[in-house]
C-alpha atoms as a PDB file:
ATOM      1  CA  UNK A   1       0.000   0.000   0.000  1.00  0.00           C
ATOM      2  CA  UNK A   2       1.671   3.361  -1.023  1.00  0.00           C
ATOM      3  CA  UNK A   3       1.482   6.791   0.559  1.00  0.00           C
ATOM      4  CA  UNK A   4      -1.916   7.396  -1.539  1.00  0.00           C
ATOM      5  CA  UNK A   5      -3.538   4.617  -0.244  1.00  0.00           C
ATOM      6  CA  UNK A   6      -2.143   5.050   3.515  1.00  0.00           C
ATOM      7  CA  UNK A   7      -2.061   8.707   4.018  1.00  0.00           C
ATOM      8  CA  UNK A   8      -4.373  10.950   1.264  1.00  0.00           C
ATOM      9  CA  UNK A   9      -6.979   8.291   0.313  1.00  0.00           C
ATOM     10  CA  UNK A  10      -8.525   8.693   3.474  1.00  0.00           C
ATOM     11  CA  UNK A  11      -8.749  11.952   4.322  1.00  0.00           C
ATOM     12  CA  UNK A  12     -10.623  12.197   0.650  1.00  0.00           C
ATOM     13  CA  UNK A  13     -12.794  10.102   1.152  1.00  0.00           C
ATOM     14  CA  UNK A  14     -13.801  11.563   4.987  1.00  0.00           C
ATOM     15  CA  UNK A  15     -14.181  14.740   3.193  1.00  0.00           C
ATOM     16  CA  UNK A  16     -16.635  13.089   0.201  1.00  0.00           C
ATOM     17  CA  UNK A  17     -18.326  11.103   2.570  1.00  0.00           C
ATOM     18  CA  UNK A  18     -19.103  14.154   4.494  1.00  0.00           C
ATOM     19  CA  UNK A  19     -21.415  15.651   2.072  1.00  0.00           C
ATOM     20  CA  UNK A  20     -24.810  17.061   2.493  1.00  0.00           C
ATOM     21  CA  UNK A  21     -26.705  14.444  -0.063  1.00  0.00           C
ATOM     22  CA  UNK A  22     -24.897  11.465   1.734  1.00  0.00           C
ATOM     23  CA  UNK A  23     -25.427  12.491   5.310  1.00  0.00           C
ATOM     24  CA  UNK A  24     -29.260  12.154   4.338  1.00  0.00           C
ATOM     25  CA  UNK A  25     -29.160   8.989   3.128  1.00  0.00           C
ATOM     26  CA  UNK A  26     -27.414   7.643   6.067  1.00  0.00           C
ATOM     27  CA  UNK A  27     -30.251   9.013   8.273  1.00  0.00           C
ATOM     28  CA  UNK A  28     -32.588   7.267   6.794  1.00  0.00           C
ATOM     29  CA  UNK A  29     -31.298   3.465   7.288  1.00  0.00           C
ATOM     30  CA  UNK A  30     -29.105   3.654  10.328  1.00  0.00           C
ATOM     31  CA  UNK A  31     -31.371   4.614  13.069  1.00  0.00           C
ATOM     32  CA  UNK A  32     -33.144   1.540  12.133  1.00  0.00           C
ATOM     33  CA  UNK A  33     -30.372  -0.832  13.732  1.00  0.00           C
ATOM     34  CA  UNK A  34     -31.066  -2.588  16.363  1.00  0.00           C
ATOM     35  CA  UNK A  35     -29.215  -5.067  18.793  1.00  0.00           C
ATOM     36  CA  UNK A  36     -26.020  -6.278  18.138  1.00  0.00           C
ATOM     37  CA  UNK A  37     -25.055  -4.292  15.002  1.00  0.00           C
ATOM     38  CA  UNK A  38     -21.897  -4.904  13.216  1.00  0.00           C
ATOM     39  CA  UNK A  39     -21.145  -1.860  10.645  1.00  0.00           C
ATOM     40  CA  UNK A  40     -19.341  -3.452   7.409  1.00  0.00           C
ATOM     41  CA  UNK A  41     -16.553  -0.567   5.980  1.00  0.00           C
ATOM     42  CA  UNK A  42     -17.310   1.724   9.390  1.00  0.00           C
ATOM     43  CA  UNK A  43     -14.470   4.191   7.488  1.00  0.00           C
ATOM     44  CA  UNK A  44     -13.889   7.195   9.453  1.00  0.00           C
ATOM     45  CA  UNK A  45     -17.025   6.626  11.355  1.00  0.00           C
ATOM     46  CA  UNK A  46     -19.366   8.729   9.876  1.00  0.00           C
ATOM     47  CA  UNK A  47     -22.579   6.985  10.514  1.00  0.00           C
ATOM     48  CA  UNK A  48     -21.573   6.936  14.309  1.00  0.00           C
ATOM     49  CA  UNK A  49     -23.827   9.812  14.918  1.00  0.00           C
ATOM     50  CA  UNK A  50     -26.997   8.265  13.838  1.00  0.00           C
ATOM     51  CA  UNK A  51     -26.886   5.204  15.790  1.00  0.00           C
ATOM     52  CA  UNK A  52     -30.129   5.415  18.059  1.00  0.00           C
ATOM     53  CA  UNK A  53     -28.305   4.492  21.107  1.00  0.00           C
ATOM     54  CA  UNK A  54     -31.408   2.828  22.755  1.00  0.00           C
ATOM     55  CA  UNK A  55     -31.578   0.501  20.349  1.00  0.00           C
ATOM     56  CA  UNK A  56     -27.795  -0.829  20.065  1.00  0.00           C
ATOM     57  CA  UNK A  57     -26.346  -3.148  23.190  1.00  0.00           C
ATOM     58  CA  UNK A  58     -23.106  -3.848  20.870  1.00  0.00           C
ATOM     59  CA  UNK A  59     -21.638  -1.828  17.505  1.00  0.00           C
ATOM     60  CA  UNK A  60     -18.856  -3.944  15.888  1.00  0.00           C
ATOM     61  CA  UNK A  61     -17.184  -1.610  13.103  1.00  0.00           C
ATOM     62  CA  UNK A  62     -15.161  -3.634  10.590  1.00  0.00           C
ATOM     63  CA  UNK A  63     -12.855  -1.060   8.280  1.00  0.00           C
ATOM     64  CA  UNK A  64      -9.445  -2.814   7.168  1.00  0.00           C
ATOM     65  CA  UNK A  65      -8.020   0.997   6.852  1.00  0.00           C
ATOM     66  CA  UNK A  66      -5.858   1.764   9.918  1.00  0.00           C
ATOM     67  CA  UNK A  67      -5.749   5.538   9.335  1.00  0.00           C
ATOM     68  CA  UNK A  68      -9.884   5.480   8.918  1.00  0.00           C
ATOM     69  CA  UNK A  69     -10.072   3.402  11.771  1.00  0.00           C
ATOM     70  CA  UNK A  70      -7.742   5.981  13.937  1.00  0.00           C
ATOM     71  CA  UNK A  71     -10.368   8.651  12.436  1.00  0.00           C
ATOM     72  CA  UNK A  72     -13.621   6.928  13.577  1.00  0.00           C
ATOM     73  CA  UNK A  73     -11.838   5.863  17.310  1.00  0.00           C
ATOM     74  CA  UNK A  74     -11.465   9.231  17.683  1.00  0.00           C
ATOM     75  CA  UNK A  75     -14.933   9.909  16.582  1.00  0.00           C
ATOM     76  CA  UNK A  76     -16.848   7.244  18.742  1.00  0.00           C
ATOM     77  CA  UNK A  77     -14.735   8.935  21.953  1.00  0.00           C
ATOM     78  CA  UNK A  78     -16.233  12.465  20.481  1.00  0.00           C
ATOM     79  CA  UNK A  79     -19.486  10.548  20.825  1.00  0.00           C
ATOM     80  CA  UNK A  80     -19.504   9.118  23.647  1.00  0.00           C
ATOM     81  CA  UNK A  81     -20.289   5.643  21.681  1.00  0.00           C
ATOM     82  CA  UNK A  82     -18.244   2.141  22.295  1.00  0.00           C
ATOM     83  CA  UNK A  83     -17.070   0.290  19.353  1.00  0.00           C
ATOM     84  CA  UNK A  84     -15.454  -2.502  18.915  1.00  0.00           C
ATOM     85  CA  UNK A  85     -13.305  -2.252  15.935  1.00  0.00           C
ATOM     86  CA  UNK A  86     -12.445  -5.540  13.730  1.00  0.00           C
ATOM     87  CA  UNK A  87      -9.314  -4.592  11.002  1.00  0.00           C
ATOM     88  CA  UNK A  88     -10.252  -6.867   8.753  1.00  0.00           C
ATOM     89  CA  UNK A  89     -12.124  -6.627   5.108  1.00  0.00           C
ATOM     90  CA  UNK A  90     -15.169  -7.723   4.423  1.00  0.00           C
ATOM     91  CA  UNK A  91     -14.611 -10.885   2.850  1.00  0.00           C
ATOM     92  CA  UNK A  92     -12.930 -11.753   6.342  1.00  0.00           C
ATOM     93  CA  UNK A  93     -15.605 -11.249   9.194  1.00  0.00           C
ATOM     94  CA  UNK A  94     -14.347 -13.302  12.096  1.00  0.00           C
ATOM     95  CA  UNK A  95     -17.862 -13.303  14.167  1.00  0.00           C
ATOM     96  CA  UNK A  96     -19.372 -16.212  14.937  1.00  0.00           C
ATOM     97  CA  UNK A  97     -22.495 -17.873  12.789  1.00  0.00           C
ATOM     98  CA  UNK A  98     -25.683 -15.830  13.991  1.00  0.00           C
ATOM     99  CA  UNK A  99     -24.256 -13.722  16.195  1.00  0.00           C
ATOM    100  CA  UNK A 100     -25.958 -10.374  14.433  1.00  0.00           C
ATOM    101  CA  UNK A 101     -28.629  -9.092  14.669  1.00  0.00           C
ATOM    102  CA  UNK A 102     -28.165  -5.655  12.012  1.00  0.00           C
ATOM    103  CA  UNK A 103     -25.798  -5.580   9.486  1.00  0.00           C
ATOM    104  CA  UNK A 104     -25.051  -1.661   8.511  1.00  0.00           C
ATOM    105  CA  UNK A 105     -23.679  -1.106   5.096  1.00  0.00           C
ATOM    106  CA  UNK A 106     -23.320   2.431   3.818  1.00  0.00           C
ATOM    107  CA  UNK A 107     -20.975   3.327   0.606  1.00  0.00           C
ATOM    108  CA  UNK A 108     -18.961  -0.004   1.022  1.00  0.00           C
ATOM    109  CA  UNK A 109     -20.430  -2.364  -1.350  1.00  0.00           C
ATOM    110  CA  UNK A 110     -18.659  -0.380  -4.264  1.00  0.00           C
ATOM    111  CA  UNK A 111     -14.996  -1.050  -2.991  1.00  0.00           C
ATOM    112  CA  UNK A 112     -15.250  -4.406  -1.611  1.00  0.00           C
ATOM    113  CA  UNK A 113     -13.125  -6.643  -4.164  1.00  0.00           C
ATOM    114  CA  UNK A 114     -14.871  -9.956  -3.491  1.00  0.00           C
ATOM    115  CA  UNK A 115     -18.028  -8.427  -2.825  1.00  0.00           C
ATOM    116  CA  UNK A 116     -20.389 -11.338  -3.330  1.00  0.00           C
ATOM    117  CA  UNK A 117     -18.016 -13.203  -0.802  1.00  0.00           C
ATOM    118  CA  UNK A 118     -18.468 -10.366   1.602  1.00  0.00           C
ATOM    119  CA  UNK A 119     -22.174 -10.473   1.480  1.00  0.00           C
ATOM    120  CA  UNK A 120     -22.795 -14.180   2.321  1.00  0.00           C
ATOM    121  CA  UNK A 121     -20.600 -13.350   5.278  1.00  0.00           C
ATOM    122  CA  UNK A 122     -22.789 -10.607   6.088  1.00  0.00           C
ATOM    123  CA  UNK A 123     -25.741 -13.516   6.227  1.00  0.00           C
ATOM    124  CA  UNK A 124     -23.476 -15.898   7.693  1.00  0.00           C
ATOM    125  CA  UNK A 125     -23.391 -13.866  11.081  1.00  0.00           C
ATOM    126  CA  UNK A 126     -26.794 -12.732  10.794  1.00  0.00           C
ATOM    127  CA  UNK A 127     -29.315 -14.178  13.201  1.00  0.00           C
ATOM    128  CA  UNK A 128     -32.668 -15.547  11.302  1.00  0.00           C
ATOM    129  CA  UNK A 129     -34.927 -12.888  10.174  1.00  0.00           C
ATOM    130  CA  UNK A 130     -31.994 -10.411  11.458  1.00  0.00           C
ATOM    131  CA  UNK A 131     -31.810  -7.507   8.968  1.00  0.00           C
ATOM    132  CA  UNK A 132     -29.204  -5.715   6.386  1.00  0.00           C
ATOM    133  CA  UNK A 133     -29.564  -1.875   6.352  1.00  0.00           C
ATOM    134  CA  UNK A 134     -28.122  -0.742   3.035  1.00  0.00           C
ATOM    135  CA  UNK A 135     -27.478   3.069   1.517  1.00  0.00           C
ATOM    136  CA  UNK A 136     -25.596   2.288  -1.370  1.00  0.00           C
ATOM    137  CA  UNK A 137     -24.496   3.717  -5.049  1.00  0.00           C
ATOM    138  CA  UNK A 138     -24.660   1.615  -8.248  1.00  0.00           C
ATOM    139  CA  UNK A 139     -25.355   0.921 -11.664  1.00  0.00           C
ATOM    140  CA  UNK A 140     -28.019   3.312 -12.741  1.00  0.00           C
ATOM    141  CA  UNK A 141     -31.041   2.336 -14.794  1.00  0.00           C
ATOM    142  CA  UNK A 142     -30.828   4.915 -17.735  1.00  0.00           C
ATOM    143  CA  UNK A 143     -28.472   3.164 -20.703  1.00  0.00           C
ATOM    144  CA  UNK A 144     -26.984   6.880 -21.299  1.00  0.00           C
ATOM    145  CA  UNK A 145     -25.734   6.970 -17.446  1.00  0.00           C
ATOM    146  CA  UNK A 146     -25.024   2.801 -17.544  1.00  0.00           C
ATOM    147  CA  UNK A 147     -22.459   3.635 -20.653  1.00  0.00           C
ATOM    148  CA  UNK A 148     -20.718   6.737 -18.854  1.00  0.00           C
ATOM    149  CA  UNK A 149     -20.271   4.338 -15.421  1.00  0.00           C
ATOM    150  CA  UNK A 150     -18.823   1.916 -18.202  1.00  0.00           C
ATOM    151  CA  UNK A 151     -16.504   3.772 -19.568  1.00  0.00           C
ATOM    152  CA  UNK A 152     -15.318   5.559 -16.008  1.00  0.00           C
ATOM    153  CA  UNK A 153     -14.978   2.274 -14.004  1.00  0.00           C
ATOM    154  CA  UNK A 154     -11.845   1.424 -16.038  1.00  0.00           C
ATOM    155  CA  UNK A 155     -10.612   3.871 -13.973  1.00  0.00           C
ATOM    156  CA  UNK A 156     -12.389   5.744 -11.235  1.00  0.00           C
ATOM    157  CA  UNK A 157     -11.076   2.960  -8.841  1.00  0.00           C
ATOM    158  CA  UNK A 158      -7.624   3.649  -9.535  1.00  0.00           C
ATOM    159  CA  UNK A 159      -8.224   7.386  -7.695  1.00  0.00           C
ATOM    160  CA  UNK A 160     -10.813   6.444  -5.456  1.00  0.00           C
ATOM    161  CA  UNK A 161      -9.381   3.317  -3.479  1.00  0.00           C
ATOM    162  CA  UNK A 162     -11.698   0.299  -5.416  1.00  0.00           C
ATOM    163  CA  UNK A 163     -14.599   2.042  -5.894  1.00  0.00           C
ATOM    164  CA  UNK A 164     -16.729   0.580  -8.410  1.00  0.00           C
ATOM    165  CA  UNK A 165     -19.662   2.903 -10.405  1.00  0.00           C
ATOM    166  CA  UNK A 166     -21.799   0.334 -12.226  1.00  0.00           C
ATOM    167  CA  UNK A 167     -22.224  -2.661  -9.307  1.00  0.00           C
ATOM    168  CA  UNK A 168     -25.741  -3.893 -10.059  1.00  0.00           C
ATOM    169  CA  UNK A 169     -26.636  -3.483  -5.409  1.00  0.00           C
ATOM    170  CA  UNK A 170     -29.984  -5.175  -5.444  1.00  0.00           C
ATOM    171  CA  UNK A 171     -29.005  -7.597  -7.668  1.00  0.00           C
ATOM    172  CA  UNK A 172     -25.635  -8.733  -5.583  1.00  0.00           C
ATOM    173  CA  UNK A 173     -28.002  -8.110  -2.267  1.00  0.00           C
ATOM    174  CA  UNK A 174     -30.690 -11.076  -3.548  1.00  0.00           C
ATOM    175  CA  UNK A 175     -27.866 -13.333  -5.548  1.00  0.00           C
ATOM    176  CA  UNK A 176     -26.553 -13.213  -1.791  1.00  0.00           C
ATOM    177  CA  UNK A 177     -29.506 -14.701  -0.855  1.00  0.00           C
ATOM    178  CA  UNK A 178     -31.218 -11.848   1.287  1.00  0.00           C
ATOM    179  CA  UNK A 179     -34.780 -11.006   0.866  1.00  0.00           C
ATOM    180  CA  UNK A 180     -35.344  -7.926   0.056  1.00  0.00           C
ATOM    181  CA  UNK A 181     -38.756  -6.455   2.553  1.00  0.00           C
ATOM    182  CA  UNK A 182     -37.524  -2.341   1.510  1.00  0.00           C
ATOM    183  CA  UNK A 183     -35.607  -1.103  -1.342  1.00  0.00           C
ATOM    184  CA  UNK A 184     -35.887   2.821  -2.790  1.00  0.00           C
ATOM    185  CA  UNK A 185     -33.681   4.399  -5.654  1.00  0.00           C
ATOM    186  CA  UNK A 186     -32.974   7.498  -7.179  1.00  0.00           C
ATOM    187  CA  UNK A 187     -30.496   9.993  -8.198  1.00  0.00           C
ATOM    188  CA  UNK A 188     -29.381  11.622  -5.343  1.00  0.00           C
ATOM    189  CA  UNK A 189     -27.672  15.465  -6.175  1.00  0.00           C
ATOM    190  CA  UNK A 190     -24.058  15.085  -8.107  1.00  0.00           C
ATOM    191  CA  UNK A 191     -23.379  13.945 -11.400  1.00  0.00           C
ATOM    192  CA  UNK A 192     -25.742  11.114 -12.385  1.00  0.00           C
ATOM    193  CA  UNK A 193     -22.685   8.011 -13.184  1.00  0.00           C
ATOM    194  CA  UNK A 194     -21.919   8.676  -9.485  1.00  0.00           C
ATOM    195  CA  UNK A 195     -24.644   9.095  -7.811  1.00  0.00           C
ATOM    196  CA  UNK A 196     -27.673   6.397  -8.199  1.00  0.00           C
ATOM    197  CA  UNK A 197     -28.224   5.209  -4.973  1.00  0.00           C
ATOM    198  CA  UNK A 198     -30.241   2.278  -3.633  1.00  0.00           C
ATOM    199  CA  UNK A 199     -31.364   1.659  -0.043  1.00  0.00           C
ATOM    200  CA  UNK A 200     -33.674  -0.124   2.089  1.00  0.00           C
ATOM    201  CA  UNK A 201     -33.790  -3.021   4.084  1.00  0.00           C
ATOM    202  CA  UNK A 202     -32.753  -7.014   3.363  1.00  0.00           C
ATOM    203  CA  UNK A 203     -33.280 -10.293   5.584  1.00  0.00           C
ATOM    204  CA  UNK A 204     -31.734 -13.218   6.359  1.00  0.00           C
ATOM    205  CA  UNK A 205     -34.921 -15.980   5.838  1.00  0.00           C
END
């Protein structure tokens, strides 16, 4: 990992992921979690402040960034909230078989390399009927938009550590075998390639 990757990367993306548009959409799936919640890609802790506090007895944030991690410890002190961070990626979730009962996933599903890997983990340490709360962006439904995500994937992850423009989220969410009881889309403000976002809610049957 260069000096990108270690030391610029992740102040970027605090400063992106800080943005009005965003911040909305993670208010609208992550005071839902409940229980034991384990955040997948916590990053710099961002979504921290919308935890409804009477709802979580234990918030496991999984980021395998050290300098994000050092960001959202610092964060979760600011806050006043405990978490118990796991340095691993997603593809690597070292919780035991239903042990969740929320799975949080906000702007992660994009970067993950082996993301259909990472999401039958996410199920794996679900309870039964425990839930996946999702605010994610993806491959757009207009052909115009699908061809300019196309052409910019080639190399939007080089600059922006993975991230992938044109992942097809509800499809990867179901193939996962989820069920899907809540799913909204739209164009959120922002140039349309980046910024079709899905969200809702998915089950483990």
């Amino acid at each position: 990992m260069g000096l990108y990757d270690r030391l610029v990367l992740p102040k970027l993306l605090d400063f992106a992921m800080r943005q009005k548009p965003i911040s909305m959409q993670r208010q609208k799936v992550v005071p839902e979690a409940s229980g034991r919640v384990l955040e997948i890609g916590i990053g710099s802790g961002l979504n921290l402040a919308f935890y409804d506090r009477g709802r979580v007895t234990k918030l496991w944030g999984l980021e395998p960034s050290e300098e994000l991690r050092r960001i959202a410890r610092e964060r979760a002190r600011a806050a006043g909230i405990e978490v118990e961070f796991l340095g691993l990626p997603g593809e690597q979730i070292t919780l035991d078989d239903a042990s969740v009962d929320t799975v949080v996933t906000t702007y992660t599903l994009c970067t993950i390399p082996g993301v259909a890997r990472a999401l039958g983990e996410m199920r794996r340490v679900l309870v039964p009927g425990g839930a996946m709360l999702f605010s994610e962006h993806g491959r757009a439904p207009d052909a115009d938009v699908v061809r300019w995500q196309d052409r910019l994937d080639r190399v939007w992850g080089y600059v922006a550590g993975g991230c992938h423009l044109n992942r097809p989220i509800a499809e990867l969410i179901r193939d996962a075998g989820f069920r899907m009881s809540a799913l909204d889309s739209m164009y959120v403000p922002g140039p349309r390639p980046f910024t079709y976002t899905y969200w809702g809610k998915a089950e483990r049957d």
